[in-house]
PDB file of N, CA and C in Angstrom:
ATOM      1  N   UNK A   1      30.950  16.270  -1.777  1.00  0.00           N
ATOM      2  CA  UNK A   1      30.062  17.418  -1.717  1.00  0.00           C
ATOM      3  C   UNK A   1      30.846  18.683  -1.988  1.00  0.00           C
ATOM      4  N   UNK A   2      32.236  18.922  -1.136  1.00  0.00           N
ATOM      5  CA  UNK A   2      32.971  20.075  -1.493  1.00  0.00           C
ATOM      6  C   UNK A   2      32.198  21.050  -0.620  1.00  0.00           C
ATOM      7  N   UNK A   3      31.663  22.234  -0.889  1.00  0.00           N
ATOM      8  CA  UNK A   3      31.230  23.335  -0.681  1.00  0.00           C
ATOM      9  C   UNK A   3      29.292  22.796   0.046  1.00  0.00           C
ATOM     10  N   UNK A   4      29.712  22.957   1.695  1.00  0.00           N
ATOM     11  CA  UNK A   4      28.405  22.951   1.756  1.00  0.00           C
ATOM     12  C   UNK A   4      27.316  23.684   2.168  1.00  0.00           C
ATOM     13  N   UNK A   5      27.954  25.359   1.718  1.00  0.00           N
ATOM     14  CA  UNK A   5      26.500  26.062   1.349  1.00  0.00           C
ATOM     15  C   UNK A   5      26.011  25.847   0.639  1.00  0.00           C
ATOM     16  N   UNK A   6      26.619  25.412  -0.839  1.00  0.00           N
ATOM     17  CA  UNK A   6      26.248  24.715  -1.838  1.00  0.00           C
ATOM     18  C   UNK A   6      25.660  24.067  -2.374  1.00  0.00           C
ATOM     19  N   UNK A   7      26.147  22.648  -1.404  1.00  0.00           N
ATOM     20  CA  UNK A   7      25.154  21.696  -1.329  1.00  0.00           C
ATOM     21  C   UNK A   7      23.782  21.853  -0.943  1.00  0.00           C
ATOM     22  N   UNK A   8      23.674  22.786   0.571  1.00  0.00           N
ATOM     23  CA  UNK A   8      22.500  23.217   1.243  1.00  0.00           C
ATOM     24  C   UNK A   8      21.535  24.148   0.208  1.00  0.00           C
ATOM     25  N   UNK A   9      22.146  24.684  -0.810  1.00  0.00           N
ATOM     26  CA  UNK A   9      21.604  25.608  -1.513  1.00  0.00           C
ATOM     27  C   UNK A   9      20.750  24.727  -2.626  1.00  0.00           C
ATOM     28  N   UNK A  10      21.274  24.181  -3.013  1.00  0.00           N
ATOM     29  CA  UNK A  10      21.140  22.453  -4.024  1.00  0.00           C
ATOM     30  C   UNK A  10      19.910  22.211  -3.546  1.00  0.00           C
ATOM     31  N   UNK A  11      19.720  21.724  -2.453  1.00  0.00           N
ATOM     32  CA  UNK A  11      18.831  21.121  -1.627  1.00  0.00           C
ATOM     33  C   UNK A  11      17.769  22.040  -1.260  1.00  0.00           C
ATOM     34  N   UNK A  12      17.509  22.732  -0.757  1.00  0.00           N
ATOM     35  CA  UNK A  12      16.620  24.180  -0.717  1.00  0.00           C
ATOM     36  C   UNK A  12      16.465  24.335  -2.010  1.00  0.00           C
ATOM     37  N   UNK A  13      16.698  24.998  -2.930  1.00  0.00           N
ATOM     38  CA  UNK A  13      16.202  24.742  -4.144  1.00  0.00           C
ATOM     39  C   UNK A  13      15.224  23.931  -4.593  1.00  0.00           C
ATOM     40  N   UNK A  14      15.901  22.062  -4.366  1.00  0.00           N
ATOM     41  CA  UNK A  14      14.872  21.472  -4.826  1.00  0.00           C
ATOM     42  C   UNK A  14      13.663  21.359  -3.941  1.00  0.00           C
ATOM     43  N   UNK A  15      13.197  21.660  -2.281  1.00  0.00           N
ATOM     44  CA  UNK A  15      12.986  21.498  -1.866  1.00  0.00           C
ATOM     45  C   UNK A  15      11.957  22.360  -2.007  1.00  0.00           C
ATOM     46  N   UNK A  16      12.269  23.875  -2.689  1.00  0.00           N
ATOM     47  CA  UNK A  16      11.285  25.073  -2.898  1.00  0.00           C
ATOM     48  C   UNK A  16      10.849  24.474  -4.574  1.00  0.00           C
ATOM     49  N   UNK A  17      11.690  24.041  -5.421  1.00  0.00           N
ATOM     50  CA  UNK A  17      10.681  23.158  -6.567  1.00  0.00           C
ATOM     51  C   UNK A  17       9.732  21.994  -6.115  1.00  0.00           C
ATOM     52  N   UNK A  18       9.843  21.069  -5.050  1.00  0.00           N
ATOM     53  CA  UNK A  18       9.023  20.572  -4.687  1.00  0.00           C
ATOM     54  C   UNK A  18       7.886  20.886  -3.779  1.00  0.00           C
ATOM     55  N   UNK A  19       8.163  21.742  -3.086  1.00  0.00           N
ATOM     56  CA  UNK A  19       6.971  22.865  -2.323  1.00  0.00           C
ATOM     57  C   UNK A  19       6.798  21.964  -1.262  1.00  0.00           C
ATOM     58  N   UNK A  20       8.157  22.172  -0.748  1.00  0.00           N
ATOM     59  CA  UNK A  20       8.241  21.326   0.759  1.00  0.00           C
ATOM     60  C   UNK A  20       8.277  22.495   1.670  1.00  0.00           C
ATOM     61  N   UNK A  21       8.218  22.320   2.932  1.00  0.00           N
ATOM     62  CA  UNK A  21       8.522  23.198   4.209  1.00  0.00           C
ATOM     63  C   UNK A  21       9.750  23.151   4.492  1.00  0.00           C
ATOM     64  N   UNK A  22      10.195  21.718   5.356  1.00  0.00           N
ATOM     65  CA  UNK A  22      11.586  21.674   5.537  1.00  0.00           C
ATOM     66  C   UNK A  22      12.108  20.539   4.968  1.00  0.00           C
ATOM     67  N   UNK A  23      13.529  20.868   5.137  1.00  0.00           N
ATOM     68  CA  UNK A  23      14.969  19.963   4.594  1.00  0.00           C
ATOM     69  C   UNK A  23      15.261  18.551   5.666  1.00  0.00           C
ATOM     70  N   UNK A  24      15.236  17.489   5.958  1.00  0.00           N
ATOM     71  CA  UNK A  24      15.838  16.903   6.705  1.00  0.00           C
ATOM     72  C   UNK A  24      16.921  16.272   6.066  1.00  0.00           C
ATOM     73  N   UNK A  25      18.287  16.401   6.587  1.00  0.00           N
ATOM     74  CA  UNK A  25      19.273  15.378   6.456  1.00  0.00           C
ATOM     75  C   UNK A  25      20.141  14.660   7.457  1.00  0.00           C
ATOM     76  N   UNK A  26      19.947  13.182   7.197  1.00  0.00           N
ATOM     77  CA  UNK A  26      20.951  12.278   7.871  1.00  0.00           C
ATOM     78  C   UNK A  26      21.545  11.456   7.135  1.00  0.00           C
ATOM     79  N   UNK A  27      22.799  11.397   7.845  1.00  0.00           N
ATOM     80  CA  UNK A  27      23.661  10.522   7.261  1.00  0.00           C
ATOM     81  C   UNK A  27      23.590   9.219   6.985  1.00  0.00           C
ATOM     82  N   UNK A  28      23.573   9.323   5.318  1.00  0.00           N
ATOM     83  CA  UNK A  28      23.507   7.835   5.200  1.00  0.00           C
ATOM     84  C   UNK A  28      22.283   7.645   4.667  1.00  0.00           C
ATOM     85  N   UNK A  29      21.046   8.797   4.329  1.00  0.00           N
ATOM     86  CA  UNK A  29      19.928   8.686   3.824  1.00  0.00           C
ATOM     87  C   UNK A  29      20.068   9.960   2.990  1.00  0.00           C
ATOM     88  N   UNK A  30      19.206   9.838   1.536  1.00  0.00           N
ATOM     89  CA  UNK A  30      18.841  10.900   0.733  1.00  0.00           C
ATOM     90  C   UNK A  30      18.601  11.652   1.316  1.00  0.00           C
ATOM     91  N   UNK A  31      18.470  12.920   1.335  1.00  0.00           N
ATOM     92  CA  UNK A  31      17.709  14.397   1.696  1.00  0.00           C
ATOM     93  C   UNK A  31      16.541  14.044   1.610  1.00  0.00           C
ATOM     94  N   UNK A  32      15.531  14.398   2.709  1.00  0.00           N
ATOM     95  CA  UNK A  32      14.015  14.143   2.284  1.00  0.00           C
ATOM     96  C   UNK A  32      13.066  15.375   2.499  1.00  0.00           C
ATOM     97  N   UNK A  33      12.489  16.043   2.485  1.00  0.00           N
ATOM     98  CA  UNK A  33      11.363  17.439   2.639  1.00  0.00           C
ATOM     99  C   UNK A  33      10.184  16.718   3.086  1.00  0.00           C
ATOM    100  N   UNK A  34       9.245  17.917   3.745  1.00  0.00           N
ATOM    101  CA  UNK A  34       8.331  17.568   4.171  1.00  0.00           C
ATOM    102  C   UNK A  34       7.323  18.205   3.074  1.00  0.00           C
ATOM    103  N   UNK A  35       6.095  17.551   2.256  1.00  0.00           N
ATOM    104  CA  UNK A  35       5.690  18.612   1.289  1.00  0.00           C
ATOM    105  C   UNK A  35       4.461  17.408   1.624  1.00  0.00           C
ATOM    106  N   UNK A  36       2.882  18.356   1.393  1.00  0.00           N
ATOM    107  CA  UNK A  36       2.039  17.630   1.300  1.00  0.00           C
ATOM    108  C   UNK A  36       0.912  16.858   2.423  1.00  0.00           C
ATOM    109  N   UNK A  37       2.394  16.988   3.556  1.00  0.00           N
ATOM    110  CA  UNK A  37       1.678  16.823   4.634  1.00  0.00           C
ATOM    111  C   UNK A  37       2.649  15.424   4.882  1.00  0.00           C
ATOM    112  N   UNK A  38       3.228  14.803   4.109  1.00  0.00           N
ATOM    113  CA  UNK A  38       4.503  13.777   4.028  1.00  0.00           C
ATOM    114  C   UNK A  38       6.234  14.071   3.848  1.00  0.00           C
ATOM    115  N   UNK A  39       6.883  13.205   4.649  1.00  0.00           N
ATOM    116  CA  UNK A  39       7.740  13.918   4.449  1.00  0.00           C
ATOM    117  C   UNK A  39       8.452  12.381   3.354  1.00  0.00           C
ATOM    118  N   UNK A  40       8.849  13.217   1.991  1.00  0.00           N
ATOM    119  CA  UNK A  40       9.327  12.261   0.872  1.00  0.00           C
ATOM    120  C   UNK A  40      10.827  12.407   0.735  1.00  0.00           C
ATOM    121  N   UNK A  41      11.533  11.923   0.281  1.00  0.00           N
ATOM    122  CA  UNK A  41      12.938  11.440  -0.244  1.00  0.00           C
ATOM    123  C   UNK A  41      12.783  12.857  -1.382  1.00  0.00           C
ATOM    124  N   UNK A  42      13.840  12.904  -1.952  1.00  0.00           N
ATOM    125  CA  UNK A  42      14.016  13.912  -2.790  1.00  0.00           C
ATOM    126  C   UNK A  42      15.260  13.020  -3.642  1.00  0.00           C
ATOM    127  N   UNK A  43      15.111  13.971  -5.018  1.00  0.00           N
ATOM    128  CA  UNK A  43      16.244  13.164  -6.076  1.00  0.00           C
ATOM    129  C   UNK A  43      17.478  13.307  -6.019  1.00  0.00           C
ATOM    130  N   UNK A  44      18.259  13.509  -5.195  1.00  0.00           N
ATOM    131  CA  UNK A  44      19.431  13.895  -4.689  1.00  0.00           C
ATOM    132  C   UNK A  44      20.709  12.586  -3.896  1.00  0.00           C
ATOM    133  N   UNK A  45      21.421  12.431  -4.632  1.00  0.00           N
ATOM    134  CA  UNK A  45      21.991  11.116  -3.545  1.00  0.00           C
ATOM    135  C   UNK A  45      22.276  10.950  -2.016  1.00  0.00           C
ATOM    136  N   UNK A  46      22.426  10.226  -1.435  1.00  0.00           N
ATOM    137  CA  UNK A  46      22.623  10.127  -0.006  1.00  0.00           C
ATOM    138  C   UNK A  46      23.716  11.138   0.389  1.00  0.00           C
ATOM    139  N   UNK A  47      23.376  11.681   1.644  1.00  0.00           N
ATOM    140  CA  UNK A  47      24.161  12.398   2.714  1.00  0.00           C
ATOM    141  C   UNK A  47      25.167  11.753   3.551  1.00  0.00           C
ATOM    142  N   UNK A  48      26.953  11.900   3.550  1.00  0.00           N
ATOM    143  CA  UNK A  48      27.756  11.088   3.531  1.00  0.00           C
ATOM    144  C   UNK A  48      28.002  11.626   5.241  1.00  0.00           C
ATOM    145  N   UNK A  49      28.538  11.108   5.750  1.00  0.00           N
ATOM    146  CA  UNK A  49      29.018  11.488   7.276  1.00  0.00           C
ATOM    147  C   UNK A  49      29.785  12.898   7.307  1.00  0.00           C
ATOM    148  N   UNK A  50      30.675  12.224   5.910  1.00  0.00           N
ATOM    149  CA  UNK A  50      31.448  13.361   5.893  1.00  0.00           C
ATOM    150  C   UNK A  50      30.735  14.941   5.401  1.00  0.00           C
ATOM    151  N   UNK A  51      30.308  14.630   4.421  1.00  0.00           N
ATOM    152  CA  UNK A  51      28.757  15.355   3.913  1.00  0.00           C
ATOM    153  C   UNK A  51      28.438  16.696   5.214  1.00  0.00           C
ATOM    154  N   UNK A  52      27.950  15.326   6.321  1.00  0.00           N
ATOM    155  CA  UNK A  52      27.185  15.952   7.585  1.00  0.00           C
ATOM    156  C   UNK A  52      28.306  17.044   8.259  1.00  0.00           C
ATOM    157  N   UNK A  53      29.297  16.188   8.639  1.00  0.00           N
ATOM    158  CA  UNK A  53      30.507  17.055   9.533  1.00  0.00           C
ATOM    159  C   UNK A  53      30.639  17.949   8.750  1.00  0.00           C
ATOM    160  N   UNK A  54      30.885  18.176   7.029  1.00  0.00           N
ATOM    161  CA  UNK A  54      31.360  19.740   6.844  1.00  0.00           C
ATOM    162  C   UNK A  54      30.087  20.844   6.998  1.00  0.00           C
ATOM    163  N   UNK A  55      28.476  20.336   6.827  1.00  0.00           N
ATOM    164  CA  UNK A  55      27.798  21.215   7.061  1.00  0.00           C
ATOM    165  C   UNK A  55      27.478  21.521   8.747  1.00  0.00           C
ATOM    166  N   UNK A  56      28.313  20.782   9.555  1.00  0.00           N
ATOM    167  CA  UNK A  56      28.023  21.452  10.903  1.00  0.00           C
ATOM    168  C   UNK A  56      29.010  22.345  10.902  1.00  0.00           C
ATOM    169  N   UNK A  57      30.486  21.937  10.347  1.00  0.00           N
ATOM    170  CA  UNK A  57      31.667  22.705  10.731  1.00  0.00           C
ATOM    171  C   UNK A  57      31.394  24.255   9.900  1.00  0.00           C
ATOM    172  N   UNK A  58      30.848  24.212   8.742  1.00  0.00           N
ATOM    173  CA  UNK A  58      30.609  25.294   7.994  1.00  0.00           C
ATOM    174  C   UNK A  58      29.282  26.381   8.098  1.00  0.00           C
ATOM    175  N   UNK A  59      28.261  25.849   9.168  1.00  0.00           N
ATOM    176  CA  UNK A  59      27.181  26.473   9.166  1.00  0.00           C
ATOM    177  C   UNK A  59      27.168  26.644  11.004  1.00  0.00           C
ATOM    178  N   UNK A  60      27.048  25.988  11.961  1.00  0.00           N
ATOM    179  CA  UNK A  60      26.490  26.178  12.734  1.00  0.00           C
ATOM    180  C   UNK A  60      27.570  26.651  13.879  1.00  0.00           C
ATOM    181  N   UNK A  61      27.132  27.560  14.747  1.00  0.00           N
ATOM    182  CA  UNK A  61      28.125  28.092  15.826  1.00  0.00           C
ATOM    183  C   UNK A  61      28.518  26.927  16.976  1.00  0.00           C
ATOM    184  N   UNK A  62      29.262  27.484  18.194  1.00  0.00           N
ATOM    185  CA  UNK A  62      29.783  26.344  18.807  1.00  0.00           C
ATOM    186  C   UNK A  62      28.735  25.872  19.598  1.00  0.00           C
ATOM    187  N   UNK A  63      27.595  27.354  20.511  1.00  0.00           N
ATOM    188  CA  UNK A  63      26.467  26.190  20.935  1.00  0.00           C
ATOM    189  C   UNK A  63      25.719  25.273  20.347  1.00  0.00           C
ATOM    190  N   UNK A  64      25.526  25.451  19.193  1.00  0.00           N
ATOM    191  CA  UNK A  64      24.356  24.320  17.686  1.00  0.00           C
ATOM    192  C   UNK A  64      25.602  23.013  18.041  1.00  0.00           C
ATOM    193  N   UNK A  65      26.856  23.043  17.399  1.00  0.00           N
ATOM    194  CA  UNK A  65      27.314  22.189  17.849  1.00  0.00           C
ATOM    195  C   UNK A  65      27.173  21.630  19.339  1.00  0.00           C
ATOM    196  N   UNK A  66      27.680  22.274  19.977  1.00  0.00           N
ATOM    197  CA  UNK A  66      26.960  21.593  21.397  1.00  0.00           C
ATOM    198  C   UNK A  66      25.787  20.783  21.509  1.00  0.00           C
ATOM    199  N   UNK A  67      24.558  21.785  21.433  1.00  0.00           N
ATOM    200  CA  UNK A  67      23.442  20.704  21.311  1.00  0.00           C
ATOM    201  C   UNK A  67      22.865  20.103  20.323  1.00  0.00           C
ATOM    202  N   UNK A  68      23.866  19.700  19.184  1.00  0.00           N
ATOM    203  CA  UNK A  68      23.779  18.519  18.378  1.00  0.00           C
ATOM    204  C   UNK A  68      24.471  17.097  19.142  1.00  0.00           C
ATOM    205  N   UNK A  69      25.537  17.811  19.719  1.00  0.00           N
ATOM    206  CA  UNK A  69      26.078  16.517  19.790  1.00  0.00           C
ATOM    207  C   UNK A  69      24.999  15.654  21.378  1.00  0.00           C
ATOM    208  N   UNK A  70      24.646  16.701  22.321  1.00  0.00           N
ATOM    209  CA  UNK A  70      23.626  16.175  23.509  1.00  0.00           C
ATOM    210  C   UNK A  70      22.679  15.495  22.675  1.00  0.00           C
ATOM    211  N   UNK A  71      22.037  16.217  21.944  1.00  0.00           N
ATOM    212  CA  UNK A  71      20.599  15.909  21.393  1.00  0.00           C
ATOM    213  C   UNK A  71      20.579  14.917  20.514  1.00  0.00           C
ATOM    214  N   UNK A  72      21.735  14.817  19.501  1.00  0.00           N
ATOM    215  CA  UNK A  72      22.079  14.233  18.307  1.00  0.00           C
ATOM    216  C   UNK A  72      21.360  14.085  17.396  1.00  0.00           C
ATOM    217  N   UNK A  73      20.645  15.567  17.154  1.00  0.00           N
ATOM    218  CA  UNK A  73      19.779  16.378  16.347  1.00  0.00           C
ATOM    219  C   UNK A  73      19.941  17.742  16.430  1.00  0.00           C
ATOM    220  N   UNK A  74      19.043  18.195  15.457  1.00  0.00           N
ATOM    221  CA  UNK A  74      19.065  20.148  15.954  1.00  0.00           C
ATOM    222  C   UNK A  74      18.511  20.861  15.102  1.00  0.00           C
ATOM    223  N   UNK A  75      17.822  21.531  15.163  1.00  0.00           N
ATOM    224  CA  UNK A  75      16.649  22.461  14.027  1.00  0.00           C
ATOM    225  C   UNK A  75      17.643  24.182  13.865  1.00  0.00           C
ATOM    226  N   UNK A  76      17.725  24.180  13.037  1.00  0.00           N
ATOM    227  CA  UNK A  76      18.289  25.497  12.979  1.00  0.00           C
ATOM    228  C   UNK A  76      17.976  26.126  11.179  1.00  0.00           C
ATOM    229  N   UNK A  77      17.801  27.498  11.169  1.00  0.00           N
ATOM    230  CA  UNK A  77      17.294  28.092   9.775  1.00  0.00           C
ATOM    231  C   UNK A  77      18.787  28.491   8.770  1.00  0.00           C
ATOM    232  N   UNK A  78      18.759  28.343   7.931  1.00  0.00           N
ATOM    233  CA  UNK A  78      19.553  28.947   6.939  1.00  0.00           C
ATOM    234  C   UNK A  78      19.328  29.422   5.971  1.00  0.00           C
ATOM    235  N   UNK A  79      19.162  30.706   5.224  1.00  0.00           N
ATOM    236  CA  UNK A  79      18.516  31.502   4.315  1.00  0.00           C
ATOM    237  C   UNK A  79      19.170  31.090   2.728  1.00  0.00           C
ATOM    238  N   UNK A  80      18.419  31.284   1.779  1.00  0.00           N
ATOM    239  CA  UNK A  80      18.509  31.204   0.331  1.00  0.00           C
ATOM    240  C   UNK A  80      18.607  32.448   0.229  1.00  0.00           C
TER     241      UNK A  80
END
């Protein structure tokens, strides 16, 4: 992935060409959006672990980390 505002930007993008709401990613599955009232896969290859760890280490502060790791989830916004 390298750079993952990047990636996140990649993804938002297609996500605003597909006229989704939100982004979900987990590791180990394509990126999927919610558009339609479904939430679909998107054309993008799978989200690698490693993938995941640089967009927590690069986006989210130390509480998001925190309650990712309790929750082992976490909703948080990031702007285009």
């Amino acid at each position: 992935m390298g750079d993952a505002r990047a990636y996140l930007s990649r993804c938002l993008e297609k996500v605003i060409e597909m006229k989704g709401l939100d982004l979900f990613l987990k590791a180990g599955s394509v990126p999927r959006t919610r558009a339609g009232g479904a939430v679909i896969p998107m054309p993008l290859g799978p989200v690698t672990e490693e993938d995941t760890k640089r967009i927590v280490e690069t986006l989210l502060i130390d509480f998001q980390k925190n309650l990712l790791e309790t929750n082992r989830s976490i909703d948080f916004a990031f702007s285009l």
